[in-house]
Protein backbone atom coordinates (compact mmCIF):
# COMPACT_ATOMS: atom_id res chain seq x y z
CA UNK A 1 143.32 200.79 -30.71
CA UNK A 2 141.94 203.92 -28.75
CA UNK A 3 138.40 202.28 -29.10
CA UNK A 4 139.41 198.87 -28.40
CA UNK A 5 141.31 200.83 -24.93
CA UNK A 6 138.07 202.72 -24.17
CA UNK A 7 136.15 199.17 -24.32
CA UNK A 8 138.34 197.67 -22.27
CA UNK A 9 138.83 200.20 -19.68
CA UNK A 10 135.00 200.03 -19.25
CA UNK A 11 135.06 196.28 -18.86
CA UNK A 12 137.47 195.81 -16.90
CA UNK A 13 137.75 196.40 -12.81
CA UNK A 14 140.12 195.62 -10.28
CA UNK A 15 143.17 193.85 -11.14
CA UNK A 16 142.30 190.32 -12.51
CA UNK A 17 138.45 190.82 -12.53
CA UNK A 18 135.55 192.49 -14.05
CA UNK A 19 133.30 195.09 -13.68
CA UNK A 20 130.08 194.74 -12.20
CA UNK A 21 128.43 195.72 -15.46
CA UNK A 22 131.21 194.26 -17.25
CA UNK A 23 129.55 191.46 -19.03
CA UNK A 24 126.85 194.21 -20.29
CA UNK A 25 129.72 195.89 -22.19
CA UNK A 26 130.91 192.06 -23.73
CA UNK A 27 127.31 191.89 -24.67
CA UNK A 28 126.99 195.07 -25.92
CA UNK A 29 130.25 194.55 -27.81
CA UNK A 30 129.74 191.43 -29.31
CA UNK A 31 126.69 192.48 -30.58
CA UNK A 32 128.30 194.77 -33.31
CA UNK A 33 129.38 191.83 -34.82
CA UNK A 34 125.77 191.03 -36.15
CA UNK A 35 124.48 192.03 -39.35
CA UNK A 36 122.44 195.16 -38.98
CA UNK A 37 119.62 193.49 -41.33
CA UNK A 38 120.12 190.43 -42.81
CA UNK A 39 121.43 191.24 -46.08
CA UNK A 40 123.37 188.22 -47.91
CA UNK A 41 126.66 188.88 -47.20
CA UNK A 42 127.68 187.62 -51.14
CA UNK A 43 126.18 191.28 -52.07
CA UNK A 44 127.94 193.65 -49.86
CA UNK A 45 130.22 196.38 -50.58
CA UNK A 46 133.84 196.94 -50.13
CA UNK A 47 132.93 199.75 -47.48
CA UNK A 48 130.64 197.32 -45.54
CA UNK A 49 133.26 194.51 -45.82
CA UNK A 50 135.47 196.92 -44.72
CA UNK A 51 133.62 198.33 -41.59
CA UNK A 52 132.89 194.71 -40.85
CA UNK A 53 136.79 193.95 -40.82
CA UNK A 54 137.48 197.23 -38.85
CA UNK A 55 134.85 196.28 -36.40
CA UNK A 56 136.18 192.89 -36.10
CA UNK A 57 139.94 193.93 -35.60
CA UNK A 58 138.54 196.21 -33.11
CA UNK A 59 136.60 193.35 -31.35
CA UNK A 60 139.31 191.22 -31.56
CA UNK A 61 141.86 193.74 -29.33
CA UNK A 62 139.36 194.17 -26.86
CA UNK A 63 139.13 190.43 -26.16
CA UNK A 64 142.43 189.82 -26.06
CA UNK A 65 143.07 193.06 -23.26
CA UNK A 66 140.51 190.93 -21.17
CA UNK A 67 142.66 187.62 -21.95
CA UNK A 68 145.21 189.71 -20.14
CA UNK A 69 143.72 191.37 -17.70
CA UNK A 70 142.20 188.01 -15.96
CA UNK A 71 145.77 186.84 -15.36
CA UNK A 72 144.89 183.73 -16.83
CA UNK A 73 141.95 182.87 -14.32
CA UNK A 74 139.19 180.85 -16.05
CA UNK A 75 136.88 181.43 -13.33
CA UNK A 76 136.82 184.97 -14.25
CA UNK A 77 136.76 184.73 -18.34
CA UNK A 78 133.77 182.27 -18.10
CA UNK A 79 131.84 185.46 -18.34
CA UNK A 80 133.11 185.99 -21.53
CA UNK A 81 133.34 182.30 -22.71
CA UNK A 82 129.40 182.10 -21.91
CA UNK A 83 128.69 185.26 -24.15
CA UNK A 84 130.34 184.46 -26.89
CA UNK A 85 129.33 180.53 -26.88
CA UNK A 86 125.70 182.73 -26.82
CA UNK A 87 126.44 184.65 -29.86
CA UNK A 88 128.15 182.09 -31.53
CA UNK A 89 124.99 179.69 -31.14
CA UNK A 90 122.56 182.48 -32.22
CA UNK A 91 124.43 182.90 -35.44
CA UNK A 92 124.31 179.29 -35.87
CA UNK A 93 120.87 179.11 -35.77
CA UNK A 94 120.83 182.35 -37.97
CA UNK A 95 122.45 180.37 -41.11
CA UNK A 96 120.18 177.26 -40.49
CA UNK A 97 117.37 179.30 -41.42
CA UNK A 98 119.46 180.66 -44.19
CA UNK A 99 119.77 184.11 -43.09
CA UNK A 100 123.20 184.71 -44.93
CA UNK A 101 123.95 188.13 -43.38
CA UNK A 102 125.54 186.06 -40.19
CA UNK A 103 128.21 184.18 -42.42
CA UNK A 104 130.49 187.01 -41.03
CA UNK A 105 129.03 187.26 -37.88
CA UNK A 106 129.50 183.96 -37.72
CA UNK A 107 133.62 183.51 -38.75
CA UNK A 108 134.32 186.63 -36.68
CA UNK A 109 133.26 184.91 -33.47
CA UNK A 110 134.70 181.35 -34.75
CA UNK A 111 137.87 183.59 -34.87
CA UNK A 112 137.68 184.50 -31.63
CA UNK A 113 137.14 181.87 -30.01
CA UNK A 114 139.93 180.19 -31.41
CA UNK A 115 142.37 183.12 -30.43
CA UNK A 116 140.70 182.50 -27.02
CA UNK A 117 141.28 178.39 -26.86
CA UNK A 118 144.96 178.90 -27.88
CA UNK A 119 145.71 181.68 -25.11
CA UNK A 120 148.11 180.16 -23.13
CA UNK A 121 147.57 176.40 -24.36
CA UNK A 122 143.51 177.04 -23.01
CA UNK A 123 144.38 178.44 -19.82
CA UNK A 124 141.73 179.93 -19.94
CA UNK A 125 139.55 176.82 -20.53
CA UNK A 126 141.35 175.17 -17.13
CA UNK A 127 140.01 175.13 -13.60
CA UNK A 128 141.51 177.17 -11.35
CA UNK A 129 141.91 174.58 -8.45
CA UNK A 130 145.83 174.52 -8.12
CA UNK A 131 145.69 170.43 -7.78
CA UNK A 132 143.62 170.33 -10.85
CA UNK A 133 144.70 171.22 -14.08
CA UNK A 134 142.20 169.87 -15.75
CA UNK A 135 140.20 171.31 -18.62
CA UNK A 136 136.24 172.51 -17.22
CA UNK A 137 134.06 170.31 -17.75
CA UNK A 138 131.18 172.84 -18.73
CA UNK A 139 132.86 174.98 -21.13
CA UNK A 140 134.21 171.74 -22.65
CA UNK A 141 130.67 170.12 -23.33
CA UNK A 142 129.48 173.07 -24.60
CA UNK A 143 132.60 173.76 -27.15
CA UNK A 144 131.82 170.23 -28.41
CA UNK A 145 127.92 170.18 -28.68
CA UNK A 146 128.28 173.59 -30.95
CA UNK A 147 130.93 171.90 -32.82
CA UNK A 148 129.15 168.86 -33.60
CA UNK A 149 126.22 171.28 -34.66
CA UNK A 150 128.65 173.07 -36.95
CA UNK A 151 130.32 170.30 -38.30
CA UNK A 152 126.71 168.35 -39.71
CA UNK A 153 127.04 167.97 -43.22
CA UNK A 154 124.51 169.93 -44.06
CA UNK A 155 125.33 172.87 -42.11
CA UNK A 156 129.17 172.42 -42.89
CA UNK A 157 128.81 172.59 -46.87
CA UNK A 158 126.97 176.13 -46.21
CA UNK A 159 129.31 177.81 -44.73
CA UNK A 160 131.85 178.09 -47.47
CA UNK A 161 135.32 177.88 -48.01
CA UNK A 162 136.48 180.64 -45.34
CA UNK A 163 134.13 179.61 -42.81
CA UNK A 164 134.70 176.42 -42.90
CA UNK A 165 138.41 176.98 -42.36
CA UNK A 166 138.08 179.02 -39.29
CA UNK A 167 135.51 175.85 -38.02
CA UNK A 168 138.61 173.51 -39.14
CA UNK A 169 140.75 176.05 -36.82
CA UNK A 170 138.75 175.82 -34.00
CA UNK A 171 138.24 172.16 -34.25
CA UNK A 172 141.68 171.43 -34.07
CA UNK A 173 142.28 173.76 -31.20
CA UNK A 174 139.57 172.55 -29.07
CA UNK A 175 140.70 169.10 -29.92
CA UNK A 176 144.23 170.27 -28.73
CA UNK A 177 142.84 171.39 -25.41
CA UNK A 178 139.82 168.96 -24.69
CA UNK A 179 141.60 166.25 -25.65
CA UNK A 180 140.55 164.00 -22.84
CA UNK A 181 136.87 165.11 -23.07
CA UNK A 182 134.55 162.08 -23.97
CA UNK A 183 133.43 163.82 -27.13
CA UNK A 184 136.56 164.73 -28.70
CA UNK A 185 138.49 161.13 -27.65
């Protein structure tokens, strides 16, 4: 939690923004969610599952201080909704070219980003224009090209069993949200 306070103290700068280097330290952050070499994550360890998990948890509490700290202004997390749509994609194309070592990199941010959809109903997701509650257009189209990427058979049946529940998660919580987007109606 002290970490996760230090990362977020760092990110964060006046009350309901970021810093100016702010979305260095999201970058910088979500990139200790990759695999350090590309080892198949079927052989690891119980102490590398378990850093993985501690890193993630970690991860995971610094996001959601920034959920909070935006006061619910989408305008402001885009920052973050554009890096980790980034990362997300990368990993994708990781596991295409069957580098299993991202099948946690992968679920971790699928994680996320479904903790991040659900804040507030996908506040966060929602334009900021006081007449217009309406979901943003860009962050919707890309939530629903990546998900049509992820859910091709072919890439689907790789994922396994876990993965492919957190994709099922994050699905349905998009589909909560975007509702009224052409691709998920």
């Amino acid at each position: 939690d002290g970490v996760a306070s230090l990362l977020f103290y760092t990110a964060r700068g006046v009350p309901g923004r970021f810093h100016s280097k702010g979305q260095n330290i999201v970058k910088v952050v979500f990139a200790n969610l990759l695999p350090v070499d590309n080892s198949n994550s079927a052989q690891l360890d119980n102490t590398d599952k378990y850093k993985r998990h501690v890193t993630f948890q970690l991860i995971s509490e610094f996001v959601r201080r920034l959920r909070e700290h935006v006061h619910n202004n989408g305008s402001t997390f885009a920052m973050v909704w554009n890096e980790l749509h980034n990362y997300m994609e990368s990993s994708v194309d990781a596991l295409k070219k069957d580098e299993t070592g991202y099948a946690f990199s992968f679920g971790h941010f699928v994680q996320i980003a479904t903790d991040c959809v659900n804040h507030e109903d996908g506040i966060l997701l929602k334009s900021n224009d006081e007449a217009d509650s309406s979901v943003d257009e860009e962050q919707a189209t890309k939530f629903s090209k990546l998900l049509h990427i992820i859910l091709e058979a072919k890439f689907y049946e790789k994922l396994g069993k876990r993965n492919q529940a957190h994709v099922l998660n994050l699905l349905c919580s998009s589909w909560k949200i975007f509702c009224e987007h052409p691709t998920f109606s």
